[in-house]
Protein backbone atom coordinates (compact mmCIF):
# COMPACT_ATOMS: atom_id res chain seq x y z
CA UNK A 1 136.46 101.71 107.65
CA UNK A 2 135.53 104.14 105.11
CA UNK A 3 134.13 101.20 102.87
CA UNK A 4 131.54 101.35 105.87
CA UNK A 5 130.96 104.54 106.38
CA UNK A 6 130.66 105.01 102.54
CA UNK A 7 127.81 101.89 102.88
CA UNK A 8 126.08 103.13 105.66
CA UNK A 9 126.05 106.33 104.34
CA UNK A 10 123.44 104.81 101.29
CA UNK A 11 121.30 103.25 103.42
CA UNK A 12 117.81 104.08 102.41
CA UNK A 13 115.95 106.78 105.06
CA UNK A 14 112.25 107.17 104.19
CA UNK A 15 111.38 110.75 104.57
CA UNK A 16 108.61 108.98 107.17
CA UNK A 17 111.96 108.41 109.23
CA UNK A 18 113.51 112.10 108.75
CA UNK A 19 110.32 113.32 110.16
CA UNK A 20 110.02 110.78 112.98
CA UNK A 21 113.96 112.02 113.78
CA UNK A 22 112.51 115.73 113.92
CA UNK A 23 109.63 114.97 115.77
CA UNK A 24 112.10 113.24 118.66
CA UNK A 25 114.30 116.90 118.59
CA UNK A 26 111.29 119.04 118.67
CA UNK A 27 109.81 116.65 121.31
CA UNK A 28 113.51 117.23 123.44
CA UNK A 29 112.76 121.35 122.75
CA UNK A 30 109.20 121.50 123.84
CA UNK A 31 109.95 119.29 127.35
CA UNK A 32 109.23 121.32 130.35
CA UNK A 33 112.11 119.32 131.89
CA UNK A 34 115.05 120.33 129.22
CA UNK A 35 115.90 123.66 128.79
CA UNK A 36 117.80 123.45 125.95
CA UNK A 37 116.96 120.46 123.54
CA UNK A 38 118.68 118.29 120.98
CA UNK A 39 120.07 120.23 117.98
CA UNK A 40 119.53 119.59 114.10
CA UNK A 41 123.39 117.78 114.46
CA UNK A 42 121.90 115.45 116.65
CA UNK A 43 118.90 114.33 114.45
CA UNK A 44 121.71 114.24 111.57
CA UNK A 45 124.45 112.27 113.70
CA UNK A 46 120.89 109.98 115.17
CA UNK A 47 120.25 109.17 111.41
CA UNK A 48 123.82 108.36 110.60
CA UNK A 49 123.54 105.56 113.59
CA UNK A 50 120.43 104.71 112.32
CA UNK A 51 121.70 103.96 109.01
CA UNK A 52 124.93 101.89 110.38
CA UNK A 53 122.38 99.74 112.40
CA UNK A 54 120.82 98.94 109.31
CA UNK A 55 123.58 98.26 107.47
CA UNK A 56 124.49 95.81 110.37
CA UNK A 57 121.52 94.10 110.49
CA UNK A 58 121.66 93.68 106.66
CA UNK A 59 118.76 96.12 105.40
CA UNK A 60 119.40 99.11 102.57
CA UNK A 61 116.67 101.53 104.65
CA UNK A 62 116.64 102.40 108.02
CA UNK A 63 113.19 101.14 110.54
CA UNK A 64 112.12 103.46 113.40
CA UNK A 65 113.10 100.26 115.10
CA UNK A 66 116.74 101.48 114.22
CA UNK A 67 116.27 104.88 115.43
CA UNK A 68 114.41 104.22 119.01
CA UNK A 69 117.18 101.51 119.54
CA UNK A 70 119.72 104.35 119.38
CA UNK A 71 117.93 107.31 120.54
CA UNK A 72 118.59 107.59 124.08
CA UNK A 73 122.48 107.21 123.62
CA UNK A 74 122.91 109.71 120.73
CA UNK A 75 120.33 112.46 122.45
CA UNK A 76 120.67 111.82 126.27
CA UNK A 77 124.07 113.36 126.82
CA UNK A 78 122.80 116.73 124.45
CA UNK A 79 120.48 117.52 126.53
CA UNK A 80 120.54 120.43 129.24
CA UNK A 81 118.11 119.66 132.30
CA UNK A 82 116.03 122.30 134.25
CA UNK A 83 117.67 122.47 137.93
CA UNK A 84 114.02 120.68 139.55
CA UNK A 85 114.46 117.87 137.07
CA UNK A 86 118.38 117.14 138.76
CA UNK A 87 116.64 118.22 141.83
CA UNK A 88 114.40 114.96 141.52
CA UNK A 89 117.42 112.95 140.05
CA UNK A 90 115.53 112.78 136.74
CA UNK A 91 117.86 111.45 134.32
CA UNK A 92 118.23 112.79 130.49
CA UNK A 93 117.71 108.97 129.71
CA UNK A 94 114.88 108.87 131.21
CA UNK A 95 113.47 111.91 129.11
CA UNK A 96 114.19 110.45 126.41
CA UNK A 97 112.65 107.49 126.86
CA UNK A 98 109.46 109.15 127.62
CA UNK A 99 109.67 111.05 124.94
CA UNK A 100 110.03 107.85 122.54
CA UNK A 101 106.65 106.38 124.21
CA UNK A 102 105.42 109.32 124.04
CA UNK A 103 105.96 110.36 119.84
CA UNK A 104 103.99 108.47 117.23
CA UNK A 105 105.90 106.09 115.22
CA UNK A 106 105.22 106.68 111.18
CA UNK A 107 104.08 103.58 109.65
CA UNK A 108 102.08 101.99 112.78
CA UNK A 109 103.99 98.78 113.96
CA UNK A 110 108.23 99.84 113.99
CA UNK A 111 109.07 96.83 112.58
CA UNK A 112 106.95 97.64 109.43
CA UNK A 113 107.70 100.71 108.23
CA UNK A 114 109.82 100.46 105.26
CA UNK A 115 110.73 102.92 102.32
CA UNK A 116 107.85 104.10 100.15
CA UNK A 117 109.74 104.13 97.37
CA UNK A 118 110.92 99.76 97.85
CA UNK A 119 106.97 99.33 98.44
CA UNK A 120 106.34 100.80 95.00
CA UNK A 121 109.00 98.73 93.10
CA UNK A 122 107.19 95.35 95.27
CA UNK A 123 111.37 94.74 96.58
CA UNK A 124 109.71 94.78 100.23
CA UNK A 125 107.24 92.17 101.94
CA UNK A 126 104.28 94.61 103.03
């Protein structure tokens, strides 16, 4: 297990990604529907995920892919909803999944986005 975590761990993040990550907790701070948003230790423990699903599907750098696939369960449950949103049996879930449609993805198409620094060295397919 720690051979894993240890691997995941240096998975590649392009800095493209760490501000994507931010851009999802400031997006869960700025909601008019959340009162109180998803905190720095949930874009860190969001990354982490992101990284292991990269590692599982066999890549050394993490795609926004990776992130949206894991967004909604990391942030959902971190999330504190104004009393109108429960009211209208709006789910944190759902917030977060607007929230994804809603945030620009760095690198246009998810599936393309890869490290800056692999593009340079030509180890990627552009």
């Amino acid at each position: 297990m720690a051979e894993l975590q240890t691997a995941a761990a240096a998975v590649e993040a392009d800095r493209r990604i760490l501000t994507y990550i931010v851009d999802l907790l400031t997006a869960t701070r700025q909601h008019p529907r959340i009162t109180v948003g998803a905190s720095p230790r949930a874009g860190l423990d969001l990354l982490a995920v992101a990284k292991a699903h990269a590692l599982l599907e066999g890549r050394d750098y993490v795609l926004p892919d990776d992130v949206k696939t894991h967004a909604v369960s990391v942030l959902a449950h971190r999330l504190t909803l104004t009393p109108e949103t429960w009211v209208r049996d709006i789910s944190a879930a759902q917030l977060v999944t607007d929230i994804l449609a809603e945030t620009a993805v760095p690198g246009g198409p998810s599936t393309t986005s890869q490290p800056e620094s692999r593009r340079q060295h030509g180890a990627l397919r552009s």
